[in-house]
N, C-alpha and C. Protein backbone atom coordinates (compact mmCIF):
# COMPACT_ATOMS: atom_id res chain seq x y z
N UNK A 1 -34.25 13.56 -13.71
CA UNK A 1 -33.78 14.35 -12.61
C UNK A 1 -32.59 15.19 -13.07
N UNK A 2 -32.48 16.59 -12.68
CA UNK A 2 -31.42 17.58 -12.97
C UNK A 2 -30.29 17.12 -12.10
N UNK A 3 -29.09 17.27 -12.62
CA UNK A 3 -27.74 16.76 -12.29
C UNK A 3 -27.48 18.46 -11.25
N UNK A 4 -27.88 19.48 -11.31
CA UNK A 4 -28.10 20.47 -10.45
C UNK A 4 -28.86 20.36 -9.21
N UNK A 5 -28.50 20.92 -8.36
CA UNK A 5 -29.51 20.88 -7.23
C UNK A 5 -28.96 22.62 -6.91
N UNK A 6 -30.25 23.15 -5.84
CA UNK A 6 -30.26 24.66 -5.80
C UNK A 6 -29.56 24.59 -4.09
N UNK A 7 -28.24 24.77 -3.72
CA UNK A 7 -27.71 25.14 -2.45
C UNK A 7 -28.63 26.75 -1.64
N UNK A 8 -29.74 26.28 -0.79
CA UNK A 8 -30.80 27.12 -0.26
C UNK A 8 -29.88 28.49 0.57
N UNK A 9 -28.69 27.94 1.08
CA UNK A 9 -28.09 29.04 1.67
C UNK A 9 -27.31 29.83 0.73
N UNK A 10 -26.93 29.33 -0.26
CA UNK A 10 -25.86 30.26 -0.89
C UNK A 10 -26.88 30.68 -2.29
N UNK A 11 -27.86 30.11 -2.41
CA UNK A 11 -28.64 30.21 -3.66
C UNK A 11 -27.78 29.61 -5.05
N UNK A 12 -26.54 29.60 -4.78
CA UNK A 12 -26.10 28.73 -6.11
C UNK A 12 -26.26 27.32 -6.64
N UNK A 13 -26.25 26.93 -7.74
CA UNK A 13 -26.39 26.20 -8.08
C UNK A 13 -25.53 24.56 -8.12
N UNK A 14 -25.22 23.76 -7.76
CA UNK A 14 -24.15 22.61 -7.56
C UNK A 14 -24.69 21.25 -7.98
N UNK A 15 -23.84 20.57 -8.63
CA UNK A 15 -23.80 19.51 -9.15
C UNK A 15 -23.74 18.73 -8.32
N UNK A 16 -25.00 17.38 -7.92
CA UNK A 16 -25.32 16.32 -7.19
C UNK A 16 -24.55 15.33 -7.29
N UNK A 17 -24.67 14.77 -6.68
CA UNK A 17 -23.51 13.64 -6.34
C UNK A 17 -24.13 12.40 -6.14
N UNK A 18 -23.93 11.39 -7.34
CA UNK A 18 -24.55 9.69 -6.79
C UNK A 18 -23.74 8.93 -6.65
N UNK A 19 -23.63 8.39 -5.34
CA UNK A 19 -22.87 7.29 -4.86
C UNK A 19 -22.72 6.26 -5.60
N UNK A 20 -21.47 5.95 -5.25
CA UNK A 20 -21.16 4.78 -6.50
C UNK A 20 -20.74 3.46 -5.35
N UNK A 21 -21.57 2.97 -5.01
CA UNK A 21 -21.79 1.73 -4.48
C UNK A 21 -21.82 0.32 -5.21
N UNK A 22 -22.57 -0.04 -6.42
CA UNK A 22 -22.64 -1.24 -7.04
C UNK A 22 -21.64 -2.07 -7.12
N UNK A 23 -21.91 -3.32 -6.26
CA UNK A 23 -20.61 -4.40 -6.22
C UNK A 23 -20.00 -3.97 -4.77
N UNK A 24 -20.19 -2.73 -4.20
CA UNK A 24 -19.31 -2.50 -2.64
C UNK A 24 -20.12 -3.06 -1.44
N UNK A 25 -19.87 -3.74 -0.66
CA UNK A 25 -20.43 -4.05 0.97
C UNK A 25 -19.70 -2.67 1.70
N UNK A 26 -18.76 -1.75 1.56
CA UNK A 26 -18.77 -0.95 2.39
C UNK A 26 -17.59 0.14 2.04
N UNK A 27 -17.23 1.01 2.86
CA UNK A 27 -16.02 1.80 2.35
C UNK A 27 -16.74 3.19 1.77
N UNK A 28 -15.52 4.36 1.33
CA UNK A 28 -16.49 5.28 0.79
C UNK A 28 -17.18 5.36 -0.61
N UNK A 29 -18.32 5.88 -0.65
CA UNK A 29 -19.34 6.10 -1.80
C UNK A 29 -19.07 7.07 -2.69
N UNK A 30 -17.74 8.08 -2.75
CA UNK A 30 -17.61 9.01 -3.61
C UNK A 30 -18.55 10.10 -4.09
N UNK A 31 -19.16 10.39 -2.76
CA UNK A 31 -19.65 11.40 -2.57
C UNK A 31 -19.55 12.05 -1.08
N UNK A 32 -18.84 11.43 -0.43
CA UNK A 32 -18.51 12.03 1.26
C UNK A 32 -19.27 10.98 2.08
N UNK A 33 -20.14 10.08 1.69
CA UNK A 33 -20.34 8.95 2.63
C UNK A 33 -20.07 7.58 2.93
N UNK A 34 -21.00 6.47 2.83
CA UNK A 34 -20.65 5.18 3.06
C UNK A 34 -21.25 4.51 2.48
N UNK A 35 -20.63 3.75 1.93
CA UNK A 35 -21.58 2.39 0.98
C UNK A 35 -22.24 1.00 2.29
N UNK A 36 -21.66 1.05 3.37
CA UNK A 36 -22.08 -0.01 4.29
C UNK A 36 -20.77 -0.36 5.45
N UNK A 37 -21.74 -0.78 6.54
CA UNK A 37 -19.91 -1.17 7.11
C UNK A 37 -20.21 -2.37 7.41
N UNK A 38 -18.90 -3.12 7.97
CA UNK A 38 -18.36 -4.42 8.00
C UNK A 38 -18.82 -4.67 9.32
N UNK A 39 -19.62 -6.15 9.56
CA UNK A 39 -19.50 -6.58 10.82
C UNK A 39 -18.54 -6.81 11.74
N UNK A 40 -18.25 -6.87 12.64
CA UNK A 40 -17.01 -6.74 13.77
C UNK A 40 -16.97 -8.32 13.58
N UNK A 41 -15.64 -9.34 13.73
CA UNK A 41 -14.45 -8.25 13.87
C UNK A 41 -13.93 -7.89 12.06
N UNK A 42 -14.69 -8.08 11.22
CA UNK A 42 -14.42 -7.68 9.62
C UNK A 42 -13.06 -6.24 9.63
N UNK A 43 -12.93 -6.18 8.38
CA UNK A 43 -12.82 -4.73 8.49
C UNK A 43 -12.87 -4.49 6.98
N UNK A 44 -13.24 -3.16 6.58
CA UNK A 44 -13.54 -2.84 5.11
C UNK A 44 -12.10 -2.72 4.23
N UNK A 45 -11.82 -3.03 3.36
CA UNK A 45 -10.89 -2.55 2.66
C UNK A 45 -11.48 -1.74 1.42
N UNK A 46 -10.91 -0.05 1.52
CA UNK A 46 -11.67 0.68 0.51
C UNK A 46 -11.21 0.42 -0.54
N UNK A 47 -10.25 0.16 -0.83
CA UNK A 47 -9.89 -0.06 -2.38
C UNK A 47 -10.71 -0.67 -3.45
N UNK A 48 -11.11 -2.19 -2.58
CA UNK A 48 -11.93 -2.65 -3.37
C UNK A 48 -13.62 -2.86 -2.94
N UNK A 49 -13.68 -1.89 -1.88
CA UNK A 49 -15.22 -1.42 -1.02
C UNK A 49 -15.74 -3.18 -0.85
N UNK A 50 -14.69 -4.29 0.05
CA UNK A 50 -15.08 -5.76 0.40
C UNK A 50 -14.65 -5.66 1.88
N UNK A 51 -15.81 -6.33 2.51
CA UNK A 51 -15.02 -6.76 3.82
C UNK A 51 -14.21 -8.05 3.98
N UNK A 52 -13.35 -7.87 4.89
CA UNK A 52 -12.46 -8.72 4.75
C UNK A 52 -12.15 -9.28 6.40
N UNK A 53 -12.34 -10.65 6.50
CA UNK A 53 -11.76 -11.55 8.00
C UNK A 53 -10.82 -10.45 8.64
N UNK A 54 -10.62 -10.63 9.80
CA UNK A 54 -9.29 -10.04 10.17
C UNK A 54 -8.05 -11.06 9.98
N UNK A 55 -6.77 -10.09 10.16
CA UNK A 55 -5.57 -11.13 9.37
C UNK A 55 -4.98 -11.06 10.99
N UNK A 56 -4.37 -12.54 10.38
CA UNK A 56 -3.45 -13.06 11.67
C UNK A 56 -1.90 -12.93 10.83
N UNK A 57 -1.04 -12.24 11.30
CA UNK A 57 0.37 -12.30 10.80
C UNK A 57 0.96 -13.72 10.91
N UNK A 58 1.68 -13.71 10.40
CA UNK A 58 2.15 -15.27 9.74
C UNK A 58 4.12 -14.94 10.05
N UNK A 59 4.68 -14.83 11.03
CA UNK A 59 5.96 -14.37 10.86
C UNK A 59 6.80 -16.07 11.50
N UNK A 60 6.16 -17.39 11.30
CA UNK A 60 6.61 -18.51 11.79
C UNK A 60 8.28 -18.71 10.76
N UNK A 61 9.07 -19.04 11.42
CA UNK A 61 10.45 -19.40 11.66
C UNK A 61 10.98 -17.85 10.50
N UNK A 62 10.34 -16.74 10.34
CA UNK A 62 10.96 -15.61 9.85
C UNK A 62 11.55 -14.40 10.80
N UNK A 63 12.74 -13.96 10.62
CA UNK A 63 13.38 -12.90 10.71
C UNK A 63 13.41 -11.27 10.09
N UNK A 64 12.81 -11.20 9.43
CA UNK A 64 12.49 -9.98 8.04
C UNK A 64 11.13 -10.56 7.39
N UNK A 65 10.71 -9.69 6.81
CA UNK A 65 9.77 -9.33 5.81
C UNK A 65 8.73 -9.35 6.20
N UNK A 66 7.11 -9.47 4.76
CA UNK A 66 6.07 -9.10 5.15
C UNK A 66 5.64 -10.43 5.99
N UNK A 67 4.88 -10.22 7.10
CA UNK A 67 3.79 -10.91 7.83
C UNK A 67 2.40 -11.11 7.13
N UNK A 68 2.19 -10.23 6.05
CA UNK A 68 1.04 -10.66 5.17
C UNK A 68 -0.09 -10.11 5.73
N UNK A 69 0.29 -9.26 6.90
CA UNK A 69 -1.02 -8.12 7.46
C UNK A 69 -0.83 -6.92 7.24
N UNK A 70 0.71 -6.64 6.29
CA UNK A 70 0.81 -5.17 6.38
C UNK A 70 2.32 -5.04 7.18
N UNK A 71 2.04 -6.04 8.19
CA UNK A 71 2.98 -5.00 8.71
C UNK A 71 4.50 -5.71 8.57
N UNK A 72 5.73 -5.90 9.15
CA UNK A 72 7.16 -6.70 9.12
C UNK A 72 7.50 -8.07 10.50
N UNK A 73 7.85 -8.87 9.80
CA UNK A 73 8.22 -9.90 10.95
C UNK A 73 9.32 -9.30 11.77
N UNK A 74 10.20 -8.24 10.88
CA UNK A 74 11.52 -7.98 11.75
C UNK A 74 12.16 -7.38 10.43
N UNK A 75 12.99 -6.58 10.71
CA UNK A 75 14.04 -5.69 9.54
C UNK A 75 15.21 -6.53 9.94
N UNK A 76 16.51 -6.10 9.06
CA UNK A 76 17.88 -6.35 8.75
C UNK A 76 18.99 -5.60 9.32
N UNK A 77 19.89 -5.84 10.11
CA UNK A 77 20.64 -4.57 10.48
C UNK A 77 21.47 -4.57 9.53
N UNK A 78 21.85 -3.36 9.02
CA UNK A 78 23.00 -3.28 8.02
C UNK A 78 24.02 -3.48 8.33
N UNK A 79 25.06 -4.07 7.23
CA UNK A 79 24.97 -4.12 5.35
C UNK A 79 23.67 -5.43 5.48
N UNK A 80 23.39 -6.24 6.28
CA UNK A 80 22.45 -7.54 6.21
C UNK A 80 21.12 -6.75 5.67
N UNK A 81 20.96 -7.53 4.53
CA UNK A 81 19.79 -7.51 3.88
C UNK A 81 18.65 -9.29 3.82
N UNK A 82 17.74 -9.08 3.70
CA UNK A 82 16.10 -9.44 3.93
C UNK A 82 16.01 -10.58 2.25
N UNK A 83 16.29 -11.67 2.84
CA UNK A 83 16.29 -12.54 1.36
C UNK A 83 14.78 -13.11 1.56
N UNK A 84 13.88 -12.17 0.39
CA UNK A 84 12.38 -12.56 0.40
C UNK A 84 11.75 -13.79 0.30
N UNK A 85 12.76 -15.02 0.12
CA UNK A 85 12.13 -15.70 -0.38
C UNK A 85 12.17 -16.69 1.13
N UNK A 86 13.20 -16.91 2.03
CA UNK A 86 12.99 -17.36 3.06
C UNK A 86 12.92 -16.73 4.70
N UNK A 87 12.79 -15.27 3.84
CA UNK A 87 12.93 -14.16 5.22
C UNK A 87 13.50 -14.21 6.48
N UNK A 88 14.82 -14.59 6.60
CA UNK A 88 16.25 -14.55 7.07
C UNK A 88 16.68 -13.54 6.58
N UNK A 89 17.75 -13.18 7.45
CA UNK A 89 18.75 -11.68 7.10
C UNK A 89 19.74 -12.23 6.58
N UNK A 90 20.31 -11.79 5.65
CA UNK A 90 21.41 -12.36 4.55
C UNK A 90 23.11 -11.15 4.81
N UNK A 91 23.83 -11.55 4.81
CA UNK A 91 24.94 -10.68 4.21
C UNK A 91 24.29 -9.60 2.89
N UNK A 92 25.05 -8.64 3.07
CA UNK A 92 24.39 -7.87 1.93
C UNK A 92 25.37 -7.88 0.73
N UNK A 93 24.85 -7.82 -0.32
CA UNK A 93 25.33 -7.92 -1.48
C UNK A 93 26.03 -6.59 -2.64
N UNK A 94 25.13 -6.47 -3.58
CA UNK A 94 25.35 -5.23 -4.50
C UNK A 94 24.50 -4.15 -4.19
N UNK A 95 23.57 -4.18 -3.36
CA UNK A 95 22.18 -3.28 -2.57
C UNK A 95 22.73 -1.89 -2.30
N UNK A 96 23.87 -2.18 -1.53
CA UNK A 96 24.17 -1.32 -1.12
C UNK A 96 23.15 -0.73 0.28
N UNK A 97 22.57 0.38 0.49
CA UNK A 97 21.77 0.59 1.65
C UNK A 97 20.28 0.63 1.07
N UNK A 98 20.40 -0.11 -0.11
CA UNK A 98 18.53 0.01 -0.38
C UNK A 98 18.36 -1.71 -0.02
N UNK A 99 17.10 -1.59 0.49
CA UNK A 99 16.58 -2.82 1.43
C UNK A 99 15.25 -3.77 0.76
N UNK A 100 14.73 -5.13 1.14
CA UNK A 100 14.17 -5.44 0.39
C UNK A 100 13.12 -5.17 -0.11
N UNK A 101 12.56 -3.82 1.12
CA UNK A 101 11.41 -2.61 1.11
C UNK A 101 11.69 -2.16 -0.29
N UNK A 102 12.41 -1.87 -0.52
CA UNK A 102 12.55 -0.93 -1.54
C UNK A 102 12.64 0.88 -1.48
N UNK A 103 12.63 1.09 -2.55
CA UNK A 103 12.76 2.93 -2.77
C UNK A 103 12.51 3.34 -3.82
N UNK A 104 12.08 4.42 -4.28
CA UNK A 104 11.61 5.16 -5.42
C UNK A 104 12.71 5.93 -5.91
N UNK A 105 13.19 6.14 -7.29
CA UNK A 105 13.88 7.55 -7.73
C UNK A 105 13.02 7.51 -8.75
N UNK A 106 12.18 8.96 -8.98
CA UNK A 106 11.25 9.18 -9.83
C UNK A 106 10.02 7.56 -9.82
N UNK A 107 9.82 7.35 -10.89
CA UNK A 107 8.91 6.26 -11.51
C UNK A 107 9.66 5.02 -11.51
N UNK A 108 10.94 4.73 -11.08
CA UNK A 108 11.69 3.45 -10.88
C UNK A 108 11.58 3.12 -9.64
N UNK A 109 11.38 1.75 -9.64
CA UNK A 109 11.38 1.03 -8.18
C UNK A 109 13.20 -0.35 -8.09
N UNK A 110 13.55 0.62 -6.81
CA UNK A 110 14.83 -0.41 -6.44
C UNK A 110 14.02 -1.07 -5.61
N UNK A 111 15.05 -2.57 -5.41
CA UNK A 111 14.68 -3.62 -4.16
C UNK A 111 15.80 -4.35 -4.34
N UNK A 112 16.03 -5.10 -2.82
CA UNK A 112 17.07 -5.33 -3.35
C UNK A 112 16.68 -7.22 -3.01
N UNK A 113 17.26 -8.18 -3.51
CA UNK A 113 16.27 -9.41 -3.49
C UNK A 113 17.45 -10.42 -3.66
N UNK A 114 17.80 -11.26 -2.77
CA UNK A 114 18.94 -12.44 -2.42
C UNK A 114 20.34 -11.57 -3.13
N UNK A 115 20.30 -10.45 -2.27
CA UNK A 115 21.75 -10.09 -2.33
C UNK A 115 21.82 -9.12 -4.05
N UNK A 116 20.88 -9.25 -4.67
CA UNK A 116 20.78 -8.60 -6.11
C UNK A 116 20.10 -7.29 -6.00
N UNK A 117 20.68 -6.36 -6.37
CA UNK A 117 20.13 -5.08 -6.72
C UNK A 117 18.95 -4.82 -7.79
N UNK A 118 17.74 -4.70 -8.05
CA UNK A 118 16.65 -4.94 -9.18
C UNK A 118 16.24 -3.60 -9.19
N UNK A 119 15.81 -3.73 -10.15
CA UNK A 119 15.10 -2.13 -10.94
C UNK A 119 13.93 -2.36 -11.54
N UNK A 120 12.76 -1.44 -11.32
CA UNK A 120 11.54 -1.94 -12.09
C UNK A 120 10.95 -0.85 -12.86
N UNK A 121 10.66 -0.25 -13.87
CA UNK A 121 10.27 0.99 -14.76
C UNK A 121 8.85 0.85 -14.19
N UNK A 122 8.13 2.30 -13.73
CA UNK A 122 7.10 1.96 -13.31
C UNK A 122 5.80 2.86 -13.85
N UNK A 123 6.55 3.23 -15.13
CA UNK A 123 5.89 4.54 -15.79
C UNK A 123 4.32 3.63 -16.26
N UNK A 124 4.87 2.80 -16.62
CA UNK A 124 3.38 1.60 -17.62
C UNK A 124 2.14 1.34 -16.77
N UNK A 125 2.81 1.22 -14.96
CA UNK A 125 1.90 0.94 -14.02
C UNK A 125 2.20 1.31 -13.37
N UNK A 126 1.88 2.73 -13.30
CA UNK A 126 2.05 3.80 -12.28
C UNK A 126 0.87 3.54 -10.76
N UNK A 127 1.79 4.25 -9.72
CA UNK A 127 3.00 5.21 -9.33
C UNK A 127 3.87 4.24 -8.71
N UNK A 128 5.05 4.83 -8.42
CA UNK A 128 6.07 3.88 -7.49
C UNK A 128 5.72 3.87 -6.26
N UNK A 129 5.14 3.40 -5.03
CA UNK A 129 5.14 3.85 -3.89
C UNK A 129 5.02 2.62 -2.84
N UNK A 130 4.07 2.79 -1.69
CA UNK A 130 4.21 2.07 -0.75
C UNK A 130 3.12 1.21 -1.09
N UNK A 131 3.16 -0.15 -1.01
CA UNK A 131 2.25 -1.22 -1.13
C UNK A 131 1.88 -2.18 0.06
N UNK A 132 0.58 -1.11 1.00
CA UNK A 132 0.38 -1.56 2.04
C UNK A 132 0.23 -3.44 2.83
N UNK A 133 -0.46 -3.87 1.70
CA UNK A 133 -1.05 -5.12 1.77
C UNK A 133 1.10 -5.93 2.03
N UNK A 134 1.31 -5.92 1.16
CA UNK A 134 2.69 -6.38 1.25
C UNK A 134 3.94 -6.05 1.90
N UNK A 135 3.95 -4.32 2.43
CA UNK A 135 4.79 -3.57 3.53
C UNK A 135 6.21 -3.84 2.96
N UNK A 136 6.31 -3.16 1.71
CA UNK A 136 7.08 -3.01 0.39
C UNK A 136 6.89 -1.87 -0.33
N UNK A 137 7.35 -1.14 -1.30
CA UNK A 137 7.62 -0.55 -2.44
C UNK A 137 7.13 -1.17 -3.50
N UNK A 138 6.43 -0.59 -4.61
CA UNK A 138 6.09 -1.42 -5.52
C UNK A 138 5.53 -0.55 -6.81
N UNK A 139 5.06 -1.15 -7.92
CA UNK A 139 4.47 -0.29 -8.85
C UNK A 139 2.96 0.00 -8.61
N UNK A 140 1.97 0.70 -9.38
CA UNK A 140 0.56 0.23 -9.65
C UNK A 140 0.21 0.70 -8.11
N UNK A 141 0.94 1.65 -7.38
CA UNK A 141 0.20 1.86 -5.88
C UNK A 141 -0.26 3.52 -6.00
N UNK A 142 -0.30 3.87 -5.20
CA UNK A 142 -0.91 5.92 -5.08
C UNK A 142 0.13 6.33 -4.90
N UNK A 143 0.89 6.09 -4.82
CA UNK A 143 2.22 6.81 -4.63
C UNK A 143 2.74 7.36 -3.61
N UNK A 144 2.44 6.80 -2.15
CA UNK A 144 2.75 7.59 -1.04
C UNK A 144 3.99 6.54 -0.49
N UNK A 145 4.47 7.24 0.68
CA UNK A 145 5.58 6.64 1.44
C UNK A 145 4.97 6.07 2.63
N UNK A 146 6.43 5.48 2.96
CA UNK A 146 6.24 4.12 4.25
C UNK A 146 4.92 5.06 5.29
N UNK A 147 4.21 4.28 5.83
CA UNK A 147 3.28 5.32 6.73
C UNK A 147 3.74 5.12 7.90
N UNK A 148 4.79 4.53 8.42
CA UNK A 148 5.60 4.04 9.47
C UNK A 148 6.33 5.11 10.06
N UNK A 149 7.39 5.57 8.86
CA UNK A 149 8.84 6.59 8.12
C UNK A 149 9.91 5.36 8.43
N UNK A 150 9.44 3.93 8.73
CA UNK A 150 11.04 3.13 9.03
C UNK A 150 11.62 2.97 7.70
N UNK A 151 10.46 3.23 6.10
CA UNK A 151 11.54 3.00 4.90
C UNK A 151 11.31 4.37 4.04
N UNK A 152 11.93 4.88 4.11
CA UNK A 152 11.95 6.05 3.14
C UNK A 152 11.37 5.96 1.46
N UNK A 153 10.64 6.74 0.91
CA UNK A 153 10.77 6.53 -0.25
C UNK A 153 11.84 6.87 -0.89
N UNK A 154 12.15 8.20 -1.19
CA UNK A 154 13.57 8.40 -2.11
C UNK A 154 14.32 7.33 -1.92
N UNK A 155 15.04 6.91 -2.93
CA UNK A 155 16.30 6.55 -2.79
C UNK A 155 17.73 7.09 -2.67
N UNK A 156 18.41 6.51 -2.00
CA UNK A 156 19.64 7.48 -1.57
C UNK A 156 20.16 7.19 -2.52
């Protein structure tokens, strides 16, 4: 089969498109359609074209951070910063106004984590951006910002 096909209205010629489905239950096919959808209440995650349970947030005896659906148990009022590991609001430390979300300058990722300011080079596992699943900053994501706007990417 020719990788051409003849467009009848324009008479030109265009390169066909085969869906790349193998291994996906659903999500898009990379050609403008669908590999399958998810039974209710599922929902598809395209990244890795799997359906997936629906998530119940998890924000039990937390104040800050991720709920583990995406979205936040609760933010920090400033200088109080978000200590990840028992998600309580902490006094803030060396952070300054970057939060445990994090922020981008260029390909570096700040966060700031039990009061410590951290830096992560993110050139190796690019891009720096928003890491939905976790509702954080992180490396290895597409590179977009909070889809919220409650955390900015730049860093101040």
């Amino acid at each position: 089969m020719s990788p051409l096909t003849c467009d009848e209205g324009t008479g030109r010629c265009l390169m066909s498109c085969a869906p790349k489905c193998l291994g996906r239950e659903c999500g898009p096919d990379g050609c403008g359609g669908l590999c399958g959808q998810c039974p209710s209440p599922q929902t598809c995650d395209d990244g890795s074209g799997q359906c997936t349970p629906p998530c119940t947030p998890d924000c039990t005896g937390k104040q800050c951070g991720p709920d583990g659906c995406g979205s936040l148990c609760g933010t920090c009022t400033f200088p109080q910063i978000c200590d990840a590991s028992s998600g309580q609001c902490m006094a803030g430390g060396d952070c300054g106004t970057i939060t445990y979300e994090g922020c981008c300058t260029g390909q570096t990722l700040k966060y700031c984590q039990n009061g410590k300011l951290l830096k992560q080079d993110c050139t190796q596992d690019p891009k720096c951006g928003w890491d939905s699943k976790n509702s954080y900053y992180n490396c290895g994501t597409m590179g977009g910002a909070d889809p919220s706007g409650q955390f900015p990417k730049k860093c101040p």
